[in-house]
Each structure stands twice: as C-alpha cells, then as structure tokens.
PDB file of N, CA and C in Angstrom:
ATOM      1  N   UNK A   1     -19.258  18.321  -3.260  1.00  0.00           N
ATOM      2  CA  UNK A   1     -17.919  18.818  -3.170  1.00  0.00           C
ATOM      3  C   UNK A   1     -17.001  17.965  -4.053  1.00  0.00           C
ATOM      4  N   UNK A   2     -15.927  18.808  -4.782  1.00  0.00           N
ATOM      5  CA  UNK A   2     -15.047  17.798  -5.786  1.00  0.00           C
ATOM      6  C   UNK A   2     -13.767  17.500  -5.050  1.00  0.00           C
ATOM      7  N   UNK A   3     -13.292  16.565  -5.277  1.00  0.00           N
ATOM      8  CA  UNK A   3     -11.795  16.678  -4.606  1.00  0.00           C
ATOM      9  C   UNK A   3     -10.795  16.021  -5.900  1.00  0.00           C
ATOM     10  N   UNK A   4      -9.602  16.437  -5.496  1.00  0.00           N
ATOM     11  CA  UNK A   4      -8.514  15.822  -6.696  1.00  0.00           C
ATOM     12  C   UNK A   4      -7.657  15.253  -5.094  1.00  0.00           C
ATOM     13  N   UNK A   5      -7.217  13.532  -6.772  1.00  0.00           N
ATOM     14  CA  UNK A   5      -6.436  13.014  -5.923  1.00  0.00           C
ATOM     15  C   UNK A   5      -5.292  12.932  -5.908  1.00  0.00           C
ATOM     16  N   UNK A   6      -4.087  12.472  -5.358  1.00  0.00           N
ATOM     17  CA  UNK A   6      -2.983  12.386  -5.433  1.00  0.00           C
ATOM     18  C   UNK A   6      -2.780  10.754  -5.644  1.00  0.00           C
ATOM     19  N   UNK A   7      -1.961  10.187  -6.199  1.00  0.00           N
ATOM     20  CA  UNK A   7      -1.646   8.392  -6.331  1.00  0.00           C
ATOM     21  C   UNK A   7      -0.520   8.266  -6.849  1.00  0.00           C
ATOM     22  N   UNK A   8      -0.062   7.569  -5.275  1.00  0.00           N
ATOM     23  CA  UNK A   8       1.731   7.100  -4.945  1.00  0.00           C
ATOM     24  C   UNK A   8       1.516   5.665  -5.288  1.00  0.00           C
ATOM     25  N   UNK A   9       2.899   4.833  -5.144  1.00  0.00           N
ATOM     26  CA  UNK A   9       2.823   3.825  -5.661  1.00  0.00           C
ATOM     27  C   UNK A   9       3.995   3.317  -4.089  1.00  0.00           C
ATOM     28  N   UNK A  10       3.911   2.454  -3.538  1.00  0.00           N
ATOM     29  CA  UNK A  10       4.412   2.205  -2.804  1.00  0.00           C
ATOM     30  C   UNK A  10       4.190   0.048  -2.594  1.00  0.00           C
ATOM     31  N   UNK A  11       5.023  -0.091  -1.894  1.00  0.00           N
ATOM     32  CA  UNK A  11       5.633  -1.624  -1.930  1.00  0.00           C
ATOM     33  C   UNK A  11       5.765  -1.774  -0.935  1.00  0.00           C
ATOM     34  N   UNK A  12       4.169  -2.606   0.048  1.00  0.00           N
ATOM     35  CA  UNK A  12       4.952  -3.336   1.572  1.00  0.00           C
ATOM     36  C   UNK A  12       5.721  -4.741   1.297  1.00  0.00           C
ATOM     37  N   UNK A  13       5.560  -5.437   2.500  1.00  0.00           N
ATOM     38  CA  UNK A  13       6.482  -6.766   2.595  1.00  0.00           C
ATOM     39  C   UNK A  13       6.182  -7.299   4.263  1.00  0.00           C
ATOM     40  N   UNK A  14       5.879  -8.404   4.112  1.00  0.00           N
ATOM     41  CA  UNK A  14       5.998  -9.498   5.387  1.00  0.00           C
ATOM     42  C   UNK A  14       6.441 -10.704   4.952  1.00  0.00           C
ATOM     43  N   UNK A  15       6.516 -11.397   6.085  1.00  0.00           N
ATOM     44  CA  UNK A  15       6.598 -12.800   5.974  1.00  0.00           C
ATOM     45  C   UNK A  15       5.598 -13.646   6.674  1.00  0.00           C
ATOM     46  N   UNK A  16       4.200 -12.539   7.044  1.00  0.00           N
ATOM     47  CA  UNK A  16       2.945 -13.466   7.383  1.00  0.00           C
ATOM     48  C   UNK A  16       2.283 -14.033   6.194  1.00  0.00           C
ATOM     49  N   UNK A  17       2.089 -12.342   5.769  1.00  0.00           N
ATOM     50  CA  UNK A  17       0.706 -12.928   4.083  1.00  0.00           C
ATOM     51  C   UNK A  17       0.404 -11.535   3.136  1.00  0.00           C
ATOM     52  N   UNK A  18      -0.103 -11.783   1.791  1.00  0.00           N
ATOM     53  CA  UNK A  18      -0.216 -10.490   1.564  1.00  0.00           C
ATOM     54  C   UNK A  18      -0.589  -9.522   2.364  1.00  0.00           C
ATOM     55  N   UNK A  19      -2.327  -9.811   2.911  1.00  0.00           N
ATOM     56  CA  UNK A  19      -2.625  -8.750   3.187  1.00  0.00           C
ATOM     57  C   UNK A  19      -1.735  -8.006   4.426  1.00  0.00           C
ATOM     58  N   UNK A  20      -0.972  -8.548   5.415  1.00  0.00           N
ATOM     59  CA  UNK A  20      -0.038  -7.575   5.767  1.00  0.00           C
ATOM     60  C   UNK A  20       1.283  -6.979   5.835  1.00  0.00           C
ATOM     61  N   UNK A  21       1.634  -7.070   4.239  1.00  0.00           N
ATOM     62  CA  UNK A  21       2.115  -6.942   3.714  1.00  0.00           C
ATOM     63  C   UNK A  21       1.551  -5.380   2.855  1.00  0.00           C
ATOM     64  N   UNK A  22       0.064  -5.469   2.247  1.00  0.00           N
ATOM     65  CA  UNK A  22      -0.516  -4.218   2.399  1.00  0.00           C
ATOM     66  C   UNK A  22      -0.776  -3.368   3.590  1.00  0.00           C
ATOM     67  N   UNK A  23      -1.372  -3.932   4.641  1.00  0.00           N
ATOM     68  CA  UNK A  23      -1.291  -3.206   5.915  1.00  0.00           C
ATOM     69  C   UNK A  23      -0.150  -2.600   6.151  1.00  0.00           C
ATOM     70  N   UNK A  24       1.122  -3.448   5.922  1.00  0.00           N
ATOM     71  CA  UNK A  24       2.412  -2.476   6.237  1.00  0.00           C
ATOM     72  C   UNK A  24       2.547  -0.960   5.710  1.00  0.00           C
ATOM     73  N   UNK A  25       2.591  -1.458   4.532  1.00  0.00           N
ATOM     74  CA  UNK A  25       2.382  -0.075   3.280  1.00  0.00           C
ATOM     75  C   UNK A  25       1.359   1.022   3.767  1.00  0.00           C
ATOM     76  N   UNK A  26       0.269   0.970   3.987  1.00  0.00           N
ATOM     77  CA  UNK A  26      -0.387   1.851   4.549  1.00  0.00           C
ATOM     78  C   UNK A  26      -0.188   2.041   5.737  1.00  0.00           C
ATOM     79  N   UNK A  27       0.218   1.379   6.646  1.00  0.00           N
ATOM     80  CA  UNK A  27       0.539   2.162   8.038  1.00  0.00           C
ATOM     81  C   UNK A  27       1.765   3.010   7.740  1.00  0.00           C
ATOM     82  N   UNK A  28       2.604   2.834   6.914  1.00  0.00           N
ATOM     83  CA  UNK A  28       4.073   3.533   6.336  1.00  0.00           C
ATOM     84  C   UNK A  28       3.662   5.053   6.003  1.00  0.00           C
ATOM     85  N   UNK A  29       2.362   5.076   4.865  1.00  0.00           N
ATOM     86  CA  UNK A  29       2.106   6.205   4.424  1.00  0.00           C
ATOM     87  C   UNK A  29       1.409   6.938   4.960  1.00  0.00           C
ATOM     88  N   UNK A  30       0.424   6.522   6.230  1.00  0.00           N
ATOM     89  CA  UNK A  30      -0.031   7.046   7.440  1.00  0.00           C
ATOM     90  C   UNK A  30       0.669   7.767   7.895  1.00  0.00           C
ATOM     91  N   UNK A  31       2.171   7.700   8.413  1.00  0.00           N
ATOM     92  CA  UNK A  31       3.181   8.340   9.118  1.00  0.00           C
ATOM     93  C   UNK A  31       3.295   9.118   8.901  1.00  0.00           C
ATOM     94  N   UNK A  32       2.833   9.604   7.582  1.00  0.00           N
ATOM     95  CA  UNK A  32       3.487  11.007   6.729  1.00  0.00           C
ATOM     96  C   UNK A  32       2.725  11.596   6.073  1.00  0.00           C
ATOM     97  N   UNK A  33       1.898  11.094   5.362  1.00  0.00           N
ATOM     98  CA  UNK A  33       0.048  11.368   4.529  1.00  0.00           C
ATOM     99  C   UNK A  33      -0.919  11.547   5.361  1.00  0.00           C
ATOM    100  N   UNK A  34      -1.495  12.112   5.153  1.00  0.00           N
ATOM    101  CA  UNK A  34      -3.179  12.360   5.185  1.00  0.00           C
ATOM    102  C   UNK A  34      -4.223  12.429   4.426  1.00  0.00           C
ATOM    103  N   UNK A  35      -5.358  12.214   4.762  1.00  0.00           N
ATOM    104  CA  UNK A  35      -6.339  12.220   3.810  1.00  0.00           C
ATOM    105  C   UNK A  35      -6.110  10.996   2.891  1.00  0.00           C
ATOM    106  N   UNK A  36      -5.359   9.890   3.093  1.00  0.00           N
ATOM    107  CA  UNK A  36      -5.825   8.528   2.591  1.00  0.00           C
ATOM    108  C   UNK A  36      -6.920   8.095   2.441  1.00  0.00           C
ATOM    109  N   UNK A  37      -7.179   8.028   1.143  1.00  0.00           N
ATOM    110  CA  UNK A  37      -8.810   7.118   0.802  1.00  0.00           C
ATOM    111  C   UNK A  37      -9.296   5.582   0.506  1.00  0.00           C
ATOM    112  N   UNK A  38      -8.010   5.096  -0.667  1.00  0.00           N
ATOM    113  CA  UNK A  38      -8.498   4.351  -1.293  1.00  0.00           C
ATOM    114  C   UNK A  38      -6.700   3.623  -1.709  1.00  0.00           C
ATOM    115  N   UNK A  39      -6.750   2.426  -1.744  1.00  0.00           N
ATOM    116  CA  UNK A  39      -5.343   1.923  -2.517  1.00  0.00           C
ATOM    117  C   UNK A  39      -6.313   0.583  -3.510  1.00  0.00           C
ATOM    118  N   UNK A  40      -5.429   0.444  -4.317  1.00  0.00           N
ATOM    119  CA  UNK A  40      -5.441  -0.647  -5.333  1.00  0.00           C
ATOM    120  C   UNK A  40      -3.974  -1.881  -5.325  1.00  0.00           C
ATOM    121  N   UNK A  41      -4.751  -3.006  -5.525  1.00  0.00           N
ATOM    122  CA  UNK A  41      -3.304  -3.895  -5.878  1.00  0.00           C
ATOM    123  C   UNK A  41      -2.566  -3.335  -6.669  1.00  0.00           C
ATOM    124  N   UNK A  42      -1.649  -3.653  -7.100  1.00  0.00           N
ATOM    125  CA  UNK A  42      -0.660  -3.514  -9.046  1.00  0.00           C
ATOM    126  C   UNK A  42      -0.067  -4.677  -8.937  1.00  0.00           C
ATOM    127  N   UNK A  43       0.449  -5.352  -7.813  1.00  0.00           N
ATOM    128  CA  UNK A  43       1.397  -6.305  -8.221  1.00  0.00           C
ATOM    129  C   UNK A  43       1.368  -7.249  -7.055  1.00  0.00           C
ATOM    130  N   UNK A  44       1.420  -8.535  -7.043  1.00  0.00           N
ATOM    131  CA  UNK A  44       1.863  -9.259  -5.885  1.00  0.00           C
ATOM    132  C   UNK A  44       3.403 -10.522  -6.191  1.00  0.00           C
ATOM    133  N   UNK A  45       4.028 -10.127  -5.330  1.00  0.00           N
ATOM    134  CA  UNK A  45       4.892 -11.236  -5.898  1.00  0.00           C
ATOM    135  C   UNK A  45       5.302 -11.608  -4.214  1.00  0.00           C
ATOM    136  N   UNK A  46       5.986 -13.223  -4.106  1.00  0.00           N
ATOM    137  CA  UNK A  46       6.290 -13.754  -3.069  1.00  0.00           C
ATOM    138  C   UNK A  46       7.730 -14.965  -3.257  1.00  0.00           C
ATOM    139  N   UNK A  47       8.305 -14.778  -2.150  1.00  0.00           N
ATOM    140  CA  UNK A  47       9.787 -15.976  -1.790  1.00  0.00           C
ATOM    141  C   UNK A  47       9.159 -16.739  -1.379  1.00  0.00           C
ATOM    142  N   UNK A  48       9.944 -18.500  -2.365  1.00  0.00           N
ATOM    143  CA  UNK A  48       9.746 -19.676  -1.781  1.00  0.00           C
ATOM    144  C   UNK A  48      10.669 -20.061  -1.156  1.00  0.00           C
ATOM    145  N   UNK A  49      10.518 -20.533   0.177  1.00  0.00           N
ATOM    146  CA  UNK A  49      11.813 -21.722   0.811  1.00  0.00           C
ATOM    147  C   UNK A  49      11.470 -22.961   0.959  1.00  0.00           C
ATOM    148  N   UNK A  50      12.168 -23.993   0.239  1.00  0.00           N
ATOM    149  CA  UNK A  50      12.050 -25.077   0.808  1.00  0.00           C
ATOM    150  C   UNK A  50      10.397 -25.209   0.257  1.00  0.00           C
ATOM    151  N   UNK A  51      10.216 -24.683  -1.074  1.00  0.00           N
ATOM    152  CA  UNK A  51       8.696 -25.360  -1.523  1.00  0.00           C
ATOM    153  C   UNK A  51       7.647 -24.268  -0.392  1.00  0.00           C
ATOM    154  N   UNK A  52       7.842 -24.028   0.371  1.00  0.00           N
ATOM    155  CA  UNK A  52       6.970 -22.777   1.009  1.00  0.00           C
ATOM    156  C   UNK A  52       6.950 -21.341   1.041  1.00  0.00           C
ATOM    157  N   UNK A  53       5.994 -20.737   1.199  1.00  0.00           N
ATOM    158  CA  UNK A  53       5.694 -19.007   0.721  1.00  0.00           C
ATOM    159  C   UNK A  53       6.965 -18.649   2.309  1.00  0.00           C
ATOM    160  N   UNK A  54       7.862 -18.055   1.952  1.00  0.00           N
ATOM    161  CA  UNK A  54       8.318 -17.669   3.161  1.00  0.00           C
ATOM    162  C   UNK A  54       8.322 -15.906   3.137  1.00  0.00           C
ATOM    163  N   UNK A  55       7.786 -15.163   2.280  1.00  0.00           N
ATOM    164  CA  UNK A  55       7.771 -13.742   2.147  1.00  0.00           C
ATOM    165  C   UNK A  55       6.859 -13.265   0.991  1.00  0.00           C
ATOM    166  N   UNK A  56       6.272 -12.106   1.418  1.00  0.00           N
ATOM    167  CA  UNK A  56       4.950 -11.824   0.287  1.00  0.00           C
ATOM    168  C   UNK A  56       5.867  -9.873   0.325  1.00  0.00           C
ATOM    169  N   UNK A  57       5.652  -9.580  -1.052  1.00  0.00           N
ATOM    170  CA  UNK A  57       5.970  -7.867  -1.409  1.00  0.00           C
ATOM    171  C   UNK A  57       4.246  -8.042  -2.081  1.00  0.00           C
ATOM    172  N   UNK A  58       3.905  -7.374  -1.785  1.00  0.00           N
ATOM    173  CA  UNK A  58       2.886  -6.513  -2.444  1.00  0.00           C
ATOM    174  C   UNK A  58       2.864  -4.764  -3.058  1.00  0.00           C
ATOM    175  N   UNK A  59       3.005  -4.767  -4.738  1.00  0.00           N
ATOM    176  CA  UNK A  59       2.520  -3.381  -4.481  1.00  0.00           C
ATOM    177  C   UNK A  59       1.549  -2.367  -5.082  1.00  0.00           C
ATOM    178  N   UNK A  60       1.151  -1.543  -4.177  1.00  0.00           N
ATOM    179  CA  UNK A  60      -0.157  -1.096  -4.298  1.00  0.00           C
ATOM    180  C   UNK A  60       0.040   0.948  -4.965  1.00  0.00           C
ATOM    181  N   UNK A  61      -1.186   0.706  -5.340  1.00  0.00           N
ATOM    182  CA  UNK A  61      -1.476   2.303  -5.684  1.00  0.00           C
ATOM    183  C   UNK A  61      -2.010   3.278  -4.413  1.00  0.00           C
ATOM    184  N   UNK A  62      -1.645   4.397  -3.870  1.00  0.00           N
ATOM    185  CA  UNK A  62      -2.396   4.493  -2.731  1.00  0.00           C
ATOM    186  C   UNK A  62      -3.084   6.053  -3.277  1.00  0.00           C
ATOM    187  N   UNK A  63      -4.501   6.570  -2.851  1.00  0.00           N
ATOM    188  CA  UNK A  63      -4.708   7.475  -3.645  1.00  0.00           C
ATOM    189  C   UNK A  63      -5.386   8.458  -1.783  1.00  0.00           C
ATOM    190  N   UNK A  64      -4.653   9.740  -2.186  1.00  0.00           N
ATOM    191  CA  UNK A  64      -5.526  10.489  -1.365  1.00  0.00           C
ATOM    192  C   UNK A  64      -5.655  12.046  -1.431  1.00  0.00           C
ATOM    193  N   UNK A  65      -6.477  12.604  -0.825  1.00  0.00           N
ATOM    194  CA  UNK A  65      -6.927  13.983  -0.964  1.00  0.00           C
ATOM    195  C   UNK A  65      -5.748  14.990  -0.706  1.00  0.00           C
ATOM    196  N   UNK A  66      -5.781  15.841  -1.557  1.00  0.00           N
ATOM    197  CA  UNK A  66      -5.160  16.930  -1.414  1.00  0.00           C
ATOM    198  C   UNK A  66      -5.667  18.280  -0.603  1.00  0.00           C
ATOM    199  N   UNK A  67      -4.713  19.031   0.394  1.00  0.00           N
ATOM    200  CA  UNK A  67      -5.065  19.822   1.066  1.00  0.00           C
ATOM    201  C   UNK A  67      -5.779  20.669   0.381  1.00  0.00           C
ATOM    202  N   UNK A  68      -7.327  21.074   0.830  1.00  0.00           N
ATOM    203  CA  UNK A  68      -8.224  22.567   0.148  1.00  0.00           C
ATOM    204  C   UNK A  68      -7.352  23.847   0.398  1.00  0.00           C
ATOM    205  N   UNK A  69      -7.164  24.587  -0.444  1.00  0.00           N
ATOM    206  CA  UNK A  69      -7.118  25.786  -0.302  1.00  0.00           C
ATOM    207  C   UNK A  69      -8.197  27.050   0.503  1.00  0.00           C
ATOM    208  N   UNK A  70      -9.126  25.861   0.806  1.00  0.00           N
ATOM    209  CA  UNK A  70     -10.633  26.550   1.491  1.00  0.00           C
ATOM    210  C   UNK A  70     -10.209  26.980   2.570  1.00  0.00           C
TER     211      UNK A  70
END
C-alpha cells in the first residue's frame, strides 16, 4: 500500500530538556492530527541563566498520513 505524506514544521519548548520539549510538540499536534508517523529535528536552540541551560525550543519536522479516499 502507498501512502503520501503531509510535513508541518512546528516548535516545542520546556525548561526540563530537549527531548520534552519535542514531546511537547507532538502531544500539541496530537490534539488536532492524525495519522502521525515520523518527526525529524531541524533545529535546537536553548536560554542561558546565570551560565545554565534554563530553556530548550526545539524544532522539528512532523510528517503524517493523509486521509484515503478508500
């Protein structure tokens, strides 16, 4: 079976660590998407305070299936 994908570009954010900072982002596009497959990094960037990571943005590619016409 073939499928075509769709790929948004979306930007989480915490102040634990990247990765939930990605977790955010995908629970975001969960809310509203379906058929999520697959995301990719593109970018990571983070706030220092005081010499420490105090905030991580991550952003990612998110790719997923489009409804069949079947």
């Amino acid at each position: 079976m073939s499928h075509v994908y769709k790929i948004i570009e979306l930007t989480g954010s915490s102040p634990i660590s990247s990765d939930d900072a990605i977790k955010t982002a995908v629970a975001a596009a969960s809310q509203s998407l379906h058929h999520l497959r697959w995301f990719e990094v593109v970018e990571s960037r983070g706030h220092i305070e005081a010499g420490v990571i105090a905030h991580w943005q991550v952003t990612i590619k998110v790719g997923f299936t489009l409804d069949s016409s079947e």
